[in-house]
C-alpha atoms as a PDB file:
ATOM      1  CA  UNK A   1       0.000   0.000   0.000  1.00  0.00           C
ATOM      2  CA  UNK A   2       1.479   3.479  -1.459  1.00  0.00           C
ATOM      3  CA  UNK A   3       1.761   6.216   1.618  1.00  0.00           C
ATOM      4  CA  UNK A   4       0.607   9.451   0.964  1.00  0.00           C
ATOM      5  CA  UNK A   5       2.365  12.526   1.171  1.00  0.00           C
ATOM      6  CA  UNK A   6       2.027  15.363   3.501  1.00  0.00           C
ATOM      7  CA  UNK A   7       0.755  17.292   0.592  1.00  0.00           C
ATOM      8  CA  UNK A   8      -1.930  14.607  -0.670  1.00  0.00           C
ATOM      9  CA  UNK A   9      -3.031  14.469   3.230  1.00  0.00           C
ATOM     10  CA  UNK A  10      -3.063  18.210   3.461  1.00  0.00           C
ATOM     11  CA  UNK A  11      -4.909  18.294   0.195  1.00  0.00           C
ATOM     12  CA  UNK A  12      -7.722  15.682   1.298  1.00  0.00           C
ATOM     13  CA  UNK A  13      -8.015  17.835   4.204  1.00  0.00           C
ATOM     14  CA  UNK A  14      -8.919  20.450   3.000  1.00  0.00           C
ATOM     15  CA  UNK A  15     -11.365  19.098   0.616  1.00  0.00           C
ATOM     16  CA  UNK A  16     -12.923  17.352   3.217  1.00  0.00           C
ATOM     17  CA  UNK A  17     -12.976  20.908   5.624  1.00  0.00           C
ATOM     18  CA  UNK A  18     -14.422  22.787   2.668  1.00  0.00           C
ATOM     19  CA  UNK A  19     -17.338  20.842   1.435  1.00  0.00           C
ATOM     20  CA  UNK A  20     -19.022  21.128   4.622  1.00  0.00           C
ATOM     21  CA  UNK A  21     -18.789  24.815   4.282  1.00  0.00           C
ATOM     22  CA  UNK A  22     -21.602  27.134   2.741  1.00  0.00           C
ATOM     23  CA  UNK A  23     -18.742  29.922   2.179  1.00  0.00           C
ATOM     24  CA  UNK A  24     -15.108  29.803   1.379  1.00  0.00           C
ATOM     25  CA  UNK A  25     -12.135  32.525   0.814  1.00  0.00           C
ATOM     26  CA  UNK A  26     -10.589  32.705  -2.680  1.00  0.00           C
ATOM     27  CA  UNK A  27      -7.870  29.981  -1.712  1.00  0.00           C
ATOM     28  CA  UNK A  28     -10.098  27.351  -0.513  1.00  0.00           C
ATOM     29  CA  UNK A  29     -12.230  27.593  -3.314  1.00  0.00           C
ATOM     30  CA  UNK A  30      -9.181  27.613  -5.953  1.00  0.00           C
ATOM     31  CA  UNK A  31      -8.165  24.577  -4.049  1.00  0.00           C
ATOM     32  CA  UNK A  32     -11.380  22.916  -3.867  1.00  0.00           C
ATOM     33  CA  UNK A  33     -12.412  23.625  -7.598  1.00  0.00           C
ATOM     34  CA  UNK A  34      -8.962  22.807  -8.638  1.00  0.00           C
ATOM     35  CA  UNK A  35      -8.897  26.098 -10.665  1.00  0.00           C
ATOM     36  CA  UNK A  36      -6.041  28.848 -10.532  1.00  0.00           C
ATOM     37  CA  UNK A  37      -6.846  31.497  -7.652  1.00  0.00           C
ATOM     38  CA  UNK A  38      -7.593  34.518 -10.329  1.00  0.00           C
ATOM     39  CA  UNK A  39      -9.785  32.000 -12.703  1.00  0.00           C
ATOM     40  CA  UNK A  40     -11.780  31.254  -8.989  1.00  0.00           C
ATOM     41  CA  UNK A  41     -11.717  34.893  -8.275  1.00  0.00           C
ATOM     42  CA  UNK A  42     -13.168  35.517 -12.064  1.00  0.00           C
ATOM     43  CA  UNK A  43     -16.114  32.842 -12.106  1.00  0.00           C
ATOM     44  CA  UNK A  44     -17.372  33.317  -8.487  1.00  0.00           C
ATOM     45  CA  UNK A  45     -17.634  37.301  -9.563  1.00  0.00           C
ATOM     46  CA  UNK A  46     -19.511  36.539 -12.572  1.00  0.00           C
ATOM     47  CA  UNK A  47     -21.461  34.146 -10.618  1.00  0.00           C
ATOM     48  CA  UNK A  48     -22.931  36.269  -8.472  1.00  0.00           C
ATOM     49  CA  UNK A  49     -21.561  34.348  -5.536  1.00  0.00           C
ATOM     50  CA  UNK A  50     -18.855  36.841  -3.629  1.00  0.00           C
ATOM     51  CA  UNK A  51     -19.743  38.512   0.051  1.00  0.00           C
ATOM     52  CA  UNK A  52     -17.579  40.988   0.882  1.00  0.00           C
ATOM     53  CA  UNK A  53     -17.766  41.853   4.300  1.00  0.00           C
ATOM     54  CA  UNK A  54     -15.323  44.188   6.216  1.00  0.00           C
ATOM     55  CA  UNK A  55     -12.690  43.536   3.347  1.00  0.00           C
ATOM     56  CA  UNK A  56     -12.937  39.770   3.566  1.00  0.00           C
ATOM     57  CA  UNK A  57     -14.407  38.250   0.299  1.00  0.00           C
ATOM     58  CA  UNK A  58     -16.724  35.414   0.687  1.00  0.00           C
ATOM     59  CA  UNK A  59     -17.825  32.470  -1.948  1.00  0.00           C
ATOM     60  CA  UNK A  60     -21.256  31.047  -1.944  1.00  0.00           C
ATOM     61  CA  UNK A  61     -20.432  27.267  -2.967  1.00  0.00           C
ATOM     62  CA  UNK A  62     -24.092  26.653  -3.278  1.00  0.00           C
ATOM     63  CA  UNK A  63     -24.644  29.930  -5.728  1.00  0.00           C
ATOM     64  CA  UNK A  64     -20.787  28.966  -7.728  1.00  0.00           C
ATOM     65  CA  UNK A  65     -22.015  25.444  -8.106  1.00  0.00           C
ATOM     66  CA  UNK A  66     -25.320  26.155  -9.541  1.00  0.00           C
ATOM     67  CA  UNK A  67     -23.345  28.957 -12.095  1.00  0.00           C
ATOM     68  CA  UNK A  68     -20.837  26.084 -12.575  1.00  0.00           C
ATOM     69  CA  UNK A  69     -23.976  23.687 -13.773  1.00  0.00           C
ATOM     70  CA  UNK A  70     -24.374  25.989 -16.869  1.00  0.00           C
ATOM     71  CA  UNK A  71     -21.003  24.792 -18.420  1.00  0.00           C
ATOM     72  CA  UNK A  72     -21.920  21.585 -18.825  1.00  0.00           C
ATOM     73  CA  UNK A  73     -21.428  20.183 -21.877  1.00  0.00           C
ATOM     74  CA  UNK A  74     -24.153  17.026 -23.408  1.00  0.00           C
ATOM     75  CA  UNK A  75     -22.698  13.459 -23.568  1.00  0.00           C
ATOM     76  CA  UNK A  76     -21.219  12.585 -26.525  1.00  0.00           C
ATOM     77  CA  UNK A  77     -22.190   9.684 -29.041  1.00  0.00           C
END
């Protein structure tokens, strides 16, 4: 059986932290969408989905996820 790495643990962590969360920062969402932090930053603006409150920004996951839903593409035959 393969160990895992301090990073892969880390990694699992987080995912596991996050998707019990209604609202993330910038970083766990990059992380948890496993986009680049500006791309995240992009999206979750254009989705309608950023908080800001006393210069923290916020994510709605449930807001990004149904925005993300629109950019799926049909099966192919």
């Amino acid at each position: 059986m393969a160990r895992r790495t301090n990073k892969e643990i880390e990694a699992a962590q987080i995912k596991a932290k996050v998707n019990i969360k209604k609202y993330v920062r910038y970083k766990e969402g990059a992380e948890l969408y496993s986009v680049g932090l500006h791309t995240f930053q992009q999206l979750a603006k254009e989705a309608g989905a950023v908080y800001k409150i006393r210069g923290i920004a916020l994510v709605n996951t449930e807001v990004f996820d149904d925005f993300l839903e629109n950019f799926r593409e049909p099966p192919v035959y």
